[in-house]
C-alpha atoms as a PDB file:
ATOM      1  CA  UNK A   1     -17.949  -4.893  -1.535  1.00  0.00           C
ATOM      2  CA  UNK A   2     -14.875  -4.470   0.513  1.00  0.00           C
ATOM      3  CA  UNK A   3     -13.558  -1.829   2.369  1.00  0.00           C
ATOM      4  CA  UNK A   4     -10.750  -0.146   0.584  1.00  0.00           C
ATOM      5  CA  UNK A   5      -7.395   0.664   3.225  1.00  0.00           C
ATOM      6  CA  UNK A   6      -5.618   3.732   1.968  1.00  0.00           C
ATOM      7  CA  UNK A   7      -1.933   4.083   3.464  1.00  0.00           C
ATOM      8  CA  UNK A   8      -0.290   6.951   3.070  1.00  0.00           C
ATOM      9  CA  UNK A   9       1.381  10.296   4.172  1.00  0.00           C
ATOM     10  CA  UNK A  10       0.477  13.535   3.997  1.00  0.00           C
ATOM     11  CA  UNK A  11       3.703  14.639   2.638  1.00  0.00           C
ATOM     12  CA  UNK A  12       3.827  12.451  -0.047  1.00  0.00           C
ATOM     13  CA  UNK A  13       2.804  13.999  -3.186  1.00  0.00           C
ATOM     14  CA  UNK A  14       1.840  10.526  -4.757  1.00  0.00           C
ATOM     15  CA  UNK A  15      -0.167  10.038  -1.923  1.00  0.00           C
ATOM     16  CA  UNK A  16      -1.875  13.558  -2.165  1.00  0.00           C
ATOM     17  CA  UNK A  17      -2.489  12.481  -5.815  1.00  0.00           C
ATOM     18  CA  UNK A  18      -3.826   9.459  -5.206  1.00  0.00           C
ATOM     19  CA  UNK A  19      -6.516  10.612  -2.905  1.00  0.00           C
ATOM     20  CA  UNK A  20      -7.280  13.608  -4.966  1.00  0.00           C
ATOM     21  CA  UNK A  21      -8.093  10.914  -7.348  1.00  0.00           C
ATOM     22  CA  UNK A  22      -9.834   8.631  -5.417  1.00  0.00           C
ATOM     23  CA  UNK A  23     -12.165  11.426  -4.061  1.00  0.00           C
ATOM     24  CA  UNK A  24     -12.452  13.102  -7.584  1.00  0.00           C
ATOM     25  CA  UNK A  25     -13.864   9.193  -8.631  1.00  0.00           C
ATOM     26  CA  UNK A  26     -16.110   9.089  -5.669  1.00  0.00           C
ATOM     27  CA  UNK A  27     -14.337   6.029  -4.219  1.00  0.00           C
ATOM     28  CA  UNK A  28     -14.823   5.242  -0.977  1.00  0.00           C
ATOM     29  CA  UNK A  29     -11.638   4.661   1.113  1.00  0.00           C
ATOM     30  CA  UNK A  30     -10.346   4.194   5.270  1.00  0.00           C
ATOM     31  CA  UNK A  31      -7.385   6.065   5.299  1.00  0.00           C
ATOM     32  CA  UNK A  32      -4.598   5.656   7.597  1.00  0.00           C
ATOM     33  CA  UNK A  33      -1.625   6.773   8.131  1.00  0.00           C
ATOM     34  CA  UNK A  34       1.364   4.785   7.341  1.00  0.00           C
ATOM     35  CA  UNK A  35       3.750   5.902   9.999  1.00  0.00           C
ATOM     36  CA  UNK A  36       1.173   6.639  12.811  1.00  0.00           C
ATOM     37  CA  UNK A  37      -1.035   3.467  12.642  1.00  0.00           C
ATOM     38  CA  UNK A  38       1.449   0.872  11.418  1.00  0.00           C
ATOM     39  CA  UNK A  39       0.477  -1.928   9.340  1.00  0.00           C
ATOM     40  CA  UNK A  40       0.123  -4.847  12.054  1.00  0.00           C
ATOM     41  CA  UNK A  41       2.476  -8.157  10.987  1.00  0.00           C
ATOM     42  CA  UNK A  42      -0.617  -9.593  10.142  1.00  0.00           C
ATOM     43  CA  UNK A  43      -1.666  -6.917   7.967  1.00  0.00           C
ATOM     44  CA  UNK A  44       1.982  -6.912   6.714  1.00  0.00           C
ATOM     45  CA  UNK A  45       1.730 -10.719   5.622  1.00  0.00           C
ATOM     46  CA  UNK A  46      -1.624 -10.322   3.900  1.00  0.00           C
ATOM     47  CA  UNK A  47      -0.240  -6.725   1.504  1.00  0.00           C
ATOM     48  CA  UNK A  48       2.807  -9.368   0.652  1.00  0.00           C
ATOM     49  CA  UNK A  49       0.420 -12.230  -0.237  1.00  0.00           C
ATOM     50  CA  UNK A  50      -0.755  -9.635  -2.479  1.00  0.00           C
ATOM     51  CA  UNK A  51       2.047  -8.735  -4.643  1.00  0.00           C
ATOM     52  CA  UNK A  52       3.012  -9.975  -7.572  1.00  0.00           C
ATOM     53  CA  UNK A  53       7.080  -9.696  -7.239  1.00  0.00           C
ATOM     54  CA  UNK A  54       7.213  -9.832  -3.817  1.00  0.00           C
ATOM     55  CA  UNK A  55       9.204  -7.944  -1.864  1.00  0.00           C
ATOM     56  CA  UNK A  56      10.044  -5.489  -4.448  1.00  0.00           C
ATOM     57  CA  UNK A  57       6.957  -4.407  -5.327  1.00  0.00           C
ATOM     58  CA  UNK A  58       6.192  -2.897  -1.951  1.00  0.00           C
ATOM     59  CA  UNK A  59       9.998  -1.711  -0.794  1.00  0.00           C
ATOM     60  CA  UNK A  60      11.381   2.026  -1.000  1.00  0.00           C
ATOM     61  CA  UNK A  61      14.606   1.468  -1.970  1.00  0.00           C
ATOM     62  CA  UNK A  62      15.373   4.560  -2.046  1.00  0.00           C
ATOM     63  CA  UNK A  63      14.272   5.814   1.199  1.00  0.00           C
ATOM     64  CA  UNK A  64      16.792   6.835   3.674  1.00  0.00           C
ATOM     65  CA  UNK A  65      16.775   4.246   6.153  1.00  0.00           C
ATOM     66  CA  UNK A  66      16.774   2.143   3.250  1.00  0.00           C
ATOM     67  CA  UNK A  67      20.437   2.786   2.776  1.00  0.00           C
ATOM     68  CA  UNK A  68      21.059   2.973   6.191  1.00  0.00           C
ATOM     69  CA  UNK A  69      20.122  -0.121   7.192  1.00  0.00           C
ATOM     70  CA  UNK A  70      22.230  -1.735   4.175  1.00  0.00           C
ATOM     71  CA  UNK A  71      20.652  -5.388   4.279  1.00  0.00           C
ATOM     72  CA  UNK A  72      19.921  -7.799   1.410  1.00  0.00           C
ATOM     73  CA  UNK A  73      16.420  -8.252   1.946  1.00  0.00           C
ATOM     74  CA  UNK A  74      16.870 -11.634  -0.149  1.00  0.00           C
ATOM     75  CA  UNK A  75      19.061 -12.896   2.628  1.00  0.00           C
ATOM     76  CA  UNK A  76      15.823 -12.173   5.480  1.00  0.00           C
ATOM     77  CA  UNK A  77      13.146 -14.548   6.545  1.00  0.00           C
ATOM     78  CA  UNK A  78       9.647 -13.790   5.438  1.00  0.00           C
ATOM     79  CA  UNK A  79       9.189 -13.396   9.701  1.00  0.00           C
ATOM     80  CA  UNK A  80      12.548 -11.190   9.709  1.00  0.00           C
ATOM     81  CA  UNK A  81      11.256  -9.367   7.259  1.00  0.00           C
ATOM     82  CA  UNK A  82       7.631  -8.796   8.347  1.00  0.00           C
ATOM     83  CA  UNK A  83       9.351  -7.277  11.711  1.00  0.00           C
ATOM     84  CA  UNK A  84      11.561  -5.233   9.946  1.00  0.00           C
ATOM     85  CA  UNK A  85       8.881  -3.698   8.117  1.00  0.00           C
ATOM     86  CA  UNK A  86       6.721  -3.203  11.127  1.00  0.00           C
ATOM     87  CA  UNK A  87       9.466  -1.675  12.860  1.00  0.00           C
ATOM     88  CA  UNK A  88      10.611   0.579   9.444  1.00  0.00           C
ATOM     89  CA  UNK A  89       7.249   1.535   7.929  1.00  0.00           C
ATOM     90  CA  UNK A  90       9.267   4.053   5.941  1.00  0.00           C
ATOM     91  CA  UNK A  91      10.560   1.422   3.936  1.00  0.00           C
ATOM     92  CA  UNK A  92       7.255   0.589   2.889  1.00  0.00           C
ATOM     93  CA  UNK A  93       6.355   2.103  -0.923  1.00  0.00           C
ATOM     94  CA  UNK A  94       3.964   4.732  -0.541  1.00  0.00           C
ATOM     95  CA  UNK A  95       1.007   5.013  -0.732  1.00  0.00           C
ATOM     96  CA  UNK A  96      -0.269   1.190  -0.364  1.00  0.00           C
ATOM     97  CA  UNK A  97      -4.011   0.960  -1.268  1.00  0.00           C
ATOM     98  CA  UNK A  98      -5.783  -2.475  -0.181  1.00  0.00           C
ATOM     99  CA  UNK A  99      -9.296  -3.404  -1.123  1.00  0.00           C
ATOM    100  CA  UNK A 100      -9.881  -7.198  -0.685  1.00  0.00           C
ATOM    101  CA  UNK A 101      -7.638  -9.514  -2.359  1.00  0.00           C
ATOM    102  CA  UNK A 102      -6.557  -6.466  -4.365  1.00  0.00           C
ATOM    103  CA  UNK A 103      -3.196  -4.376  -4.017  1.00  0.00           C
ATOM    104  CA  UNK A 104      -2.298  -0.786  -5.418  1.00  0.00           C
ATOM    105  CA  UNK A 105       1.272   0.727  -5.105  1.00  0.00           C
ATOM    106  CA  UNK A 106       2.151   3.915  -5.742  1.00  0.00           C
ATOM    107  CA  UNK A 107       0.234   6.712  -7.473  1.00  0.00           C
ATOM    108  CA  UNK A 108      -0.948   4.110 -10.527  1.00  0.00           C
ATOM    109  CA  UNK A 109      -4.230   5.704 -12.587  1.00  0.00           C
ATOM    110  CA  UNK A 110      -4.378   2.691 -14.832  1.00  0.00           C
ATOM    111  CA  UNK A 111      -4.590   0.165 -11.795  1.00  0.00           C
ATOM    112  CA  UNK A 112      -7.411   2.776  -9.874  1.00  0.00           C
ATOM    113  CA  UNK A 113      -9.681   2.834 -12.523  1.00  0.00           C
ATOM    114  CA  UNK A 114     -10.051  -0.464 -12.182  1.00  0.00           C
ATOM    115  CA  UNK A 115     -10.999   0.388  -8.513  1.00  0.00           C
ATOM    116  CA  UNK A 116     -13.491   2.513 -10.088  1.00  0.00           C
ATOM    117  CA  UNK A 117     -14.809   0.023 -11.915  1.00  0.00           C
ATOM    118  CA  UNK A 118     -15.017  -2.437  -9.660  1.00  0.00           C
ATOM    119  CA  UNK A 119     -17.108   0.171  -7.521  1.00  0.00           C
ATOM    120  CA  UNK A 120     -19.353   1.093 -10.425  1.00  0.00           C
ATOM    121  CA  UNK A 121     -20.099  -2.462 -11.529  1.00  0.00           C
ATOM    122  CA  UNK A 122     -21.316  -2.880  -7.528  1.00  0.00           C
ATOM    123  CA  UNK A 123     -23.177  -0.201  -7.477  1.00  0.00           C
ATOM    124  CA  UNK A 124     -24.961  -0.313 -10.990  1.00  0.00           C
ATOM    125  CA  UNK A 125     -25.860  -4.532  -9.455  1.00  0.00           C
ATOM    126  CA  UNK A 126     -27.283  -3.064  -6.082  1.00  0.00           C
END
């Protein structure tokens, strides 16, 4: 099974929900923090290979430096963007949760249980 990537903040109350949950469901999980150890480009480029409206899907727009930087993210390259992002992390959605070829944004309980199911249909096969 593989290894599920839990970014977050401490501060963020969907984050502290989410891994409430995720503990409460006995779910495994490598967490790391989102502004401390930075998604790599790489690791960028695979999260938006993941989503299903692109961009959107994973961008706070209504953090701060959201506003402040004032861009139209339409307008970027994908490589402009990925740097961006590196560089911003707080314009990422939080928290991002990765397992695989899976992608969870935001505090979501419908989209974790199927997490949870995932993990119980492993375990119940091993």
């Amino acid at each position: 099974m593989e290894e599920l990537t839990f970014y977050s903040y401490p501060s963020c109350t969907s984050c502290r929900k989410t891994k409430h949950w995720l503990k409460a469901n006995q779910i495994d999980f490598t967490e790391r923090h989102l502004f401390k150890e930075t998604p790599t480009i790489e690791e960028l480029k695979h999260i938006l290979s993941l989503t299903t409206e692109g961009i959107d899907e994973i961008l706070a727009t209504r953090s701060q430096i959201f506003k402040k930087l004032d861009l139209d993210f339409d307008e970027l390259t994908v490589n402009e963007l990925l740097d961006i992002l590196h560089k911003e992390p707080k314009l990422l959605r939080r928290p991002l949760l990765i397992e695989g070829q899976k992608l969870v944004v935001g505090y979501n309980p419908s989209e974790l249980l199927k997490l949870s199911k995932k993990k119980a249909l492993h375990q119940s096969v091993s």
